[in-house]
C-alpha atoms as a PDB file:
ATOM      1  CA  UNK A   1      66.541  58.525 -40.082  1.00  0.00           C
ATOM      2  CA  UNK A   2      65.392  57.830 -36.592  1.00  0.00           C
ATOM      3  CA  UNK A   3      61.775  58.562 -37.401  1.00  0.00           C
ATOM      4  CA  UNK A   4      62.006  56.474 -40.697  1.00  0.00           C
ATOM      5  CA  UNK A   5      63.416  53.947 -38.474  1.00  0.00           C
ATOM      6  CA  UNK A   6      60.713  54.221 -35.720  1.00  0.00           C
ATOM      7  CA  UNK A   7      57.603  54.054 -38.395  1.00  0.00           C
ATOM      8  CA  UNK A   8      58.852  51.018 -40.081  1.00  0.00           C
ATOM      9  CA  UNK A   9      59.041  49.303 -36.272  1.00  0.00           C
ATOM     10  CA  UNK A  10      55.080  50.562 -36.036  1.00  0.00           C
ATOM     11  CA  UNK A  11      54.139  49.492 -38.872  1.00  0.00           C
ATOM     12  CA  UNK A  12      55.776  46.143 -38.393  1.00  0.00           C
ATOM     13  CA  UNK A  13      54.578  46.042 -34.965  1.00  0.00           C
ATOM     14  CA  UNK A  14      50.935  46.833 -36.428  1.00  0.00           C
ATOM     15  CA  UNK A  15      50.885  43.936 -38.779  1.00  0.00           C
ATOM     16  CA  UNK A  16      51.771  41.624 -36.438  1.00  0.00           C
ATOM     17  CA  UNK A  17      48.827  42.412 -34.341  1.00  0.00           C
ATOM     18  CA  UNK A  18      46.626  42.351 -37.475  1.00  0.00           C
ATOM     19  CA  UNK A  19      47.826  38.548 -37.689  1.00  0.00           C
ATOM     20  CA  UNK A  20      46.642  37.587 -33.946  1.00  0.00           C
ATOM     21  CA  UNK A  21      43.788  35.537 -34.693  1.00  0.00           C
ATOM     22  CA  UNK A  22      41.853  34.027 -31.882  1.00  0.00           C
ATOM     23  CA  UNK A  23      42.159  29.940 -32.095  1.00  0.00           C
ATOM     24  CA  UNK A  24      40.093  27.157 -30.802  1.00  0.00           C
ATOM     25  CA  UNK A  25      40.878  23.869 -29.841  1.00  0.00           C
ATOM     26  CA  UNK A  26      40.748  20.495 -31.030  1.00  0.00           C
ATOM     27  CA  UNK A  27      38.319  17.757 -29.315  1.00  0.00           C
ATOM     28  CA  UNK A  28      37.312  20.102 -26.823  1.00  0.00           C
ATOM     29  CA  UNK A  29      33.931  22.216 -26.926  1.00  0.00           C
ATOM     30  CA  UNK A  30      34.289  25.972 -27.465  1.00  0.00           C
ATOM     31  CA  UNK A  31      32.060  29.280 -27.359  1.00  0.00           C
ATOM     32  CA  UNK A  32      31.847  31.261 -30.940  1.00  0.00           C
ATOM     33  CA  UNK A  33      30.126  34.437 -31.461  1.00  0.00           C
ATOM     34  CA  UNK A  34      28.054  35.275 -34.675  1.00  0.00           C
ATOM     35  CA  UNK A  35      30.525  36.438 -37.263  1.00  0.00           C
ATOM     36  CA  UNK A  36      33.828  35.419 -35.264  1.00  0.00           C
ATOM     37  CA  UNK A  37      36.389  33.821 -37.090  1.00  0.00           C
ATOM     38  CA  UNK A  38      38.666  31.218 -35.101  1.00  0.00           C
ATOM     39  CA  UNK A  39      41.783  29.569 -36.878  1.00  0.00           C
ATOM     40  CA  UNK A  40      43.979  26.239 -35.351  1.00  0.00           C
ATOM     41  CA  UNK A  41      47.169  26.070 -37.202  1.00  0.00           C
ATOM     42  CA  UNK A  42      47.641  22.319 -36.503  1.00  0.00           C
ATOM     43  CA  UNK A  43      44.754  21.014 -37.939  1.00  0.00           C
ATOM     44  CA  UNK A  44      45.057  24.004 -40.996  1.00  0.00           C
ATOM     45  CA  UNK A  45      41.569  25.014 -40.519  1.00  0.00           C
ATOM     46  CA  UNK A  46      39.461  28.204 -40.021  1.00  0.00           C
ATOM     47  CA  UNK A  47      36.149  28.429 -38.964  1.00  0.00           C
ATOM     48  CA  UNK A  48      33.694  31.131 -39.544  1.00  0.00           C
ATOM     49  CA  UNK A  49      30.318  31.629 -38.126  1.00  0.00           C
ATOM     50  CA  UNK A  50      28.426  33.250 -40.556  1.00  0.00           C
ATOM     51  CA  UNK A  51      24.696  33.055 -39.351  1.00  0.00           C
ATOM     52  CA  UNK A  52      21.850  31.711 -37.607  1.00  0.00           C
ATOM     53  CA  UNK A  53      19.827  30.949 -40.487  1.00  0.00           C
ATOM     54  CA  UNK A  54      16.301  29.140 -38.590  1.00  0.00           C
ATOM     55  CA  UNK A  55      15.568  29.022 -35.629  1.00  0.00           C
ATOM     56  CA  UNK A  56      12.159  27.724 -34.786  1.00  0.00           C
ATOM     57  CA  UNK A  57      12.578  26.021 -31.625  1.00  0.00           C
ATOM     58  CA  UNK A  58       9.786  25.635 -29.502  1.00  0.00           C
ATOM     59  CA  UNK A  59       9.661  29.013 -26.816  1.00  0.00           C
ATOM     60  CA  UNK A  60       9.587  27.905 -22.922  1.00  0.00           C
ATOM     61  CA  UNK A  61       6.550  27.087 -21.537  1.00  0.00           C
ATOM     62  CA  UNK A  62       4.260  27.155 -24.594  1.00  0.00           C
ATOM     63  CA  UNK A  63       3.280  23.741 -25.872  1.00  0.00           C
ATOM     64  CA  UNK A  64       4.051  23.318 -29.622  1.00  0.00           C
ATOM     65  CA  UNK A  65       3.184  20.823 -32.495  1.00  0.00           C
ATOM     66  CA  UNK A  66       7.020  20.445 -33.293  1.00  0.00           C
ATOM     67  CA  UNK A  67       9.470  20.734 -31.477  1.00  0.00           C
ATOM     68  CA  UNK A  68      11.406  23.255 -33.844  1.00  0.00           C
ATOM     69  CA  UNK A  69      15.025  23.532 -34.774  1.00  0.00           C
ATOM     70  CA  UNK A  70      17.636  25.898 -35.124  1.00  0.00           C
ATOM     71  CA  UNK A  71      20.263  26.074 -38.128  1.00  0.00           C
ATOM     72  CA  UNK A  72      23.722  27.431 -37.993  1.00  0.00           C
ATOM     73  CA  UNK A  73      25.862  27.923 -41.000  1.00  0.00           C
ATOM     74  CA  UNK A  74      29.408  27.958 -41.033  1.00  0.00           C
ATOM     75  CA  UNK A  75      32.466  28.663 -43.470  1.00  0.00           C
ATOM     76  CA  UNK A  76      34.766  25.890 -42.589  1.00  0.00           C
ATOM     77  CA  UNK A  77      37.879  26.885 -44.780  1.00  0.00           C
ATOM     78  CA  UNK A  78      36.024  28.713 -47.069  1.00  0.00           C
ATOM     79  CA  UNK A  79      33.537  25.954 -47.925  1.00  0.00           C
ATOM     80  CA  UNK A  80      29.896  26.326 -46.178  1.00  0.00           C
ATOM     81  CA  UNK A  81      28.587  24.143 -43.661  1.00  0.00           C
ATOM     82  CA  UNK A  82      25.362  23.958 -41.765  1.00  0.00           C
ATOM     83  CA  UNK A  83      24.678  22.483 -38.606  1.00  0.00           C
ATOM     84  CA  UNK A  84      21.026  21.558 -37.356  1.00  0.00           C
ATOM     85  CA  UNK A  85      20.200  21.826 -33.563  1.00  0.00           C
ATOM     86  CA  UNK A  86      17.198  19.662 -33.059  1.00  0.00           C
ATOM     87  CA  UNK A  87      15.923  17.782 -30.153  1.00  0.00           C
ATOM     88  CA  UNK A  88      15.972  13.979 -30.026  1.00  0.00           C
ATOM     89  CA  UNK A  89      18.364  14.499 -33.040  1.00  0.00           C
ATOM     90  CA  UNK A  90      21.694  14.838 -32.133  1.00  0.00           C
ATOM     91  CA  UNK A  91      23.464  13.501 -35.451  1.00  0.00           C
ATOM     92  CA  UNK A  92      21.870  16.157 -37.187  1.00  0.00           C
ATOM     93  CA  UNK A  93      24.025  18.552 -34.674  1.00  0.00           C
ATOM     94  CA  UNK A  94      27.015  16.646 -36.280  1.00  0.00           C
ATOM     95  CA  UNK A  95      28.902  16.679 -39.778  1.00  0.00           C
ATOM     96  CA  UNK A  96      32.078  15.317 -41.092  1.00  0.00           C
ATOM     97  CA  UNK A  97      34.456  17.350 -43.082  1.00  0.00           C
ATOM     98  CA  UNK A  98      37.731  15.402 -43.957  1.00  0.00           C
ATOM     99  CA  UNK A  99      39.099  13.892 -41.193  1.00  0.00           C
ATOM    100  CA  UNK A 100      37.159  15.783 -38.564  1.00  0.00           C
ATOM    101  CA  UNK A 101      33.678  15.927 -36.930  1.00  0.00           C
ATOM    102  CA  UNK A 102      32.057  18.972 -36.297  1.00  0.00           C
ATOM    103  CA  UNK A 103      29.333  19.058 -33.637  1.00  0.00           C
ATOM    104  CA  UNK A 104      27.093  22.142 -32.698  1.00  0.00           C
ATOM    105  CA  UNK A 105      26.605  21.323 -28.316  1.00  0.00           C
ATOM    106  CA  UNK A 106      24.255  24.381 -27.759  1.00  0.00           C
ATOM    107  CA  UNK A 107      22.932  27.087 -29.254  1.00  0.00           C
ATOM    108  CA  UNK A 108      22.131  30.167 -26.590  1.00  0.00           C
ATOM    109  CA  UNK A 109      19.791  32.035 -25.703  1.00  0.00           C
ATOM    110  CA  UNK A 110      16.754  29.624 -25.539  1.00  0.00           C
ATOM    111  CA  UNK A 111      13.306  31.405 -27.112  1.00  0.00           C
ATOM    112  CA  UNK A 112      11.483  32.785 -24.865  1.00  0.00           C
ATOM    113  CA  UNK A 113       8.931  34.482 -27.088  1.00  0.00           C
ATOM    114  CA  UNK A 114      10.767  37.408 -28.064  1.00  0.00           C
ATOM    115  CA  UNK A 115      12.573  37.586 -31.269  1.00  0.00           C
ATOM    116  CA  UNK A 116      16.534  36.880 -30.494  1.00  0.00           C
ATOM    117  CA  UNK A 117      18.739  39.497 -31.669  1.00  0.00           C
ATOM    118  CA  UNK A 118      21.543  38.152 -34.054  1.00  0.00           C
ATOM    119  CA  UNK A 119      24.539  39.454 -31.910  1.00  0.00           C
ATOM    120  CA  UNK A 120      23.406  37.768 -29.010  1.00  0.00           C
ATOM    121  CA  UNK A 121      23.505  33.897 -29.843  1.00  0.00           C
ATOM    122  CA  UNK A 122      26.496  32.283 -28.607  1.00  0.00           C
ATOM    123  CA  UNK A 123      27.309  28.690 -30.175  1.00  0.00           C
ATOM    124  CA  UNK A 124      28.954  25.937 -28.404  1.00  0.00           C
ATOM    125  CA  UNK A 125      30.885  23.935 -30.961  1.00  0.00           C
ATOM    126  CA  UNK A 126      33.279  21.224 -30.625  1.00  0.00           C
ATOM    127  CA  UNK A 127      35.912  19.871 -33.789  1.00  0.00           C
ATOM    128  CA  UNK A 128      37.426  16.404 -32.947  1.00  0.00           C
ATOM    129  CA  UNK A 129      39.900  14.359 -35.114  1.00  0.00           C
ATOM    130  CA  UNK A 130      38.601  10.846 -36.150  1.00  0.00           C
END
């Protein structure tokens, strides 16, 4: 009885854990990692990063014809969303989805002339209310 007792704690204890998701805040900027999923109960919303699908920005110190951009797509609830990180075009960094604005602050590393490995972009991203 006392191990039936014991594995039925585990596995409660276990499933708990499964349900820690990380969160992120609302109206303040946070870091996400390429395929990290991040949840805030108050607002009822999960994000998931699924991709860096372009990025064409212009490598440092090489002169270009165009500046370049980089896209980022996002689940937002299930439902896709793409952000485009461009410069001298910050509203295109920006989308609304229901009552809140979603705005892609940095995408990281920078080219440098080297092909950027998928697992190492970070993306600053910031949700505020309207």
């Amino acid at each position: 009885m006392k191990a039936v007792l014991l594995l039925f704690s585990l596995s409660l204890l276990l499933a708990n854990a499964c349900e820690d998701t990380a969160t992120f805040p609302l109206g303040e900027s946070f870091t996400m990692s390429p395929q990290q999923e991040l949840v805030n109960k108050s607002a009822d919303m999960t994000i998931k990063w699924l991709e860096v699908s372009e990025d064409s920005r212009c490598p440092k110190n090489t002169n270009c014809v165009w500046e370049g951009q980089a896209k980022v797509s996002l689940l937002v609830n299930g439902n896709p969303l793409t952000l485009i990180l461009r410069d001298g075009k910050p509203e295109e960094a920006q989308a609304l989805v229901g009552e809140y604005i979603f705005t892609a602050e940095s995408l990281s590393p920078y080219p440098e002339g080297d092909k950027i490995a998928p697992v190492d972009y970070s993306l600053q991203l910031k949700v505020s209310s309207l």
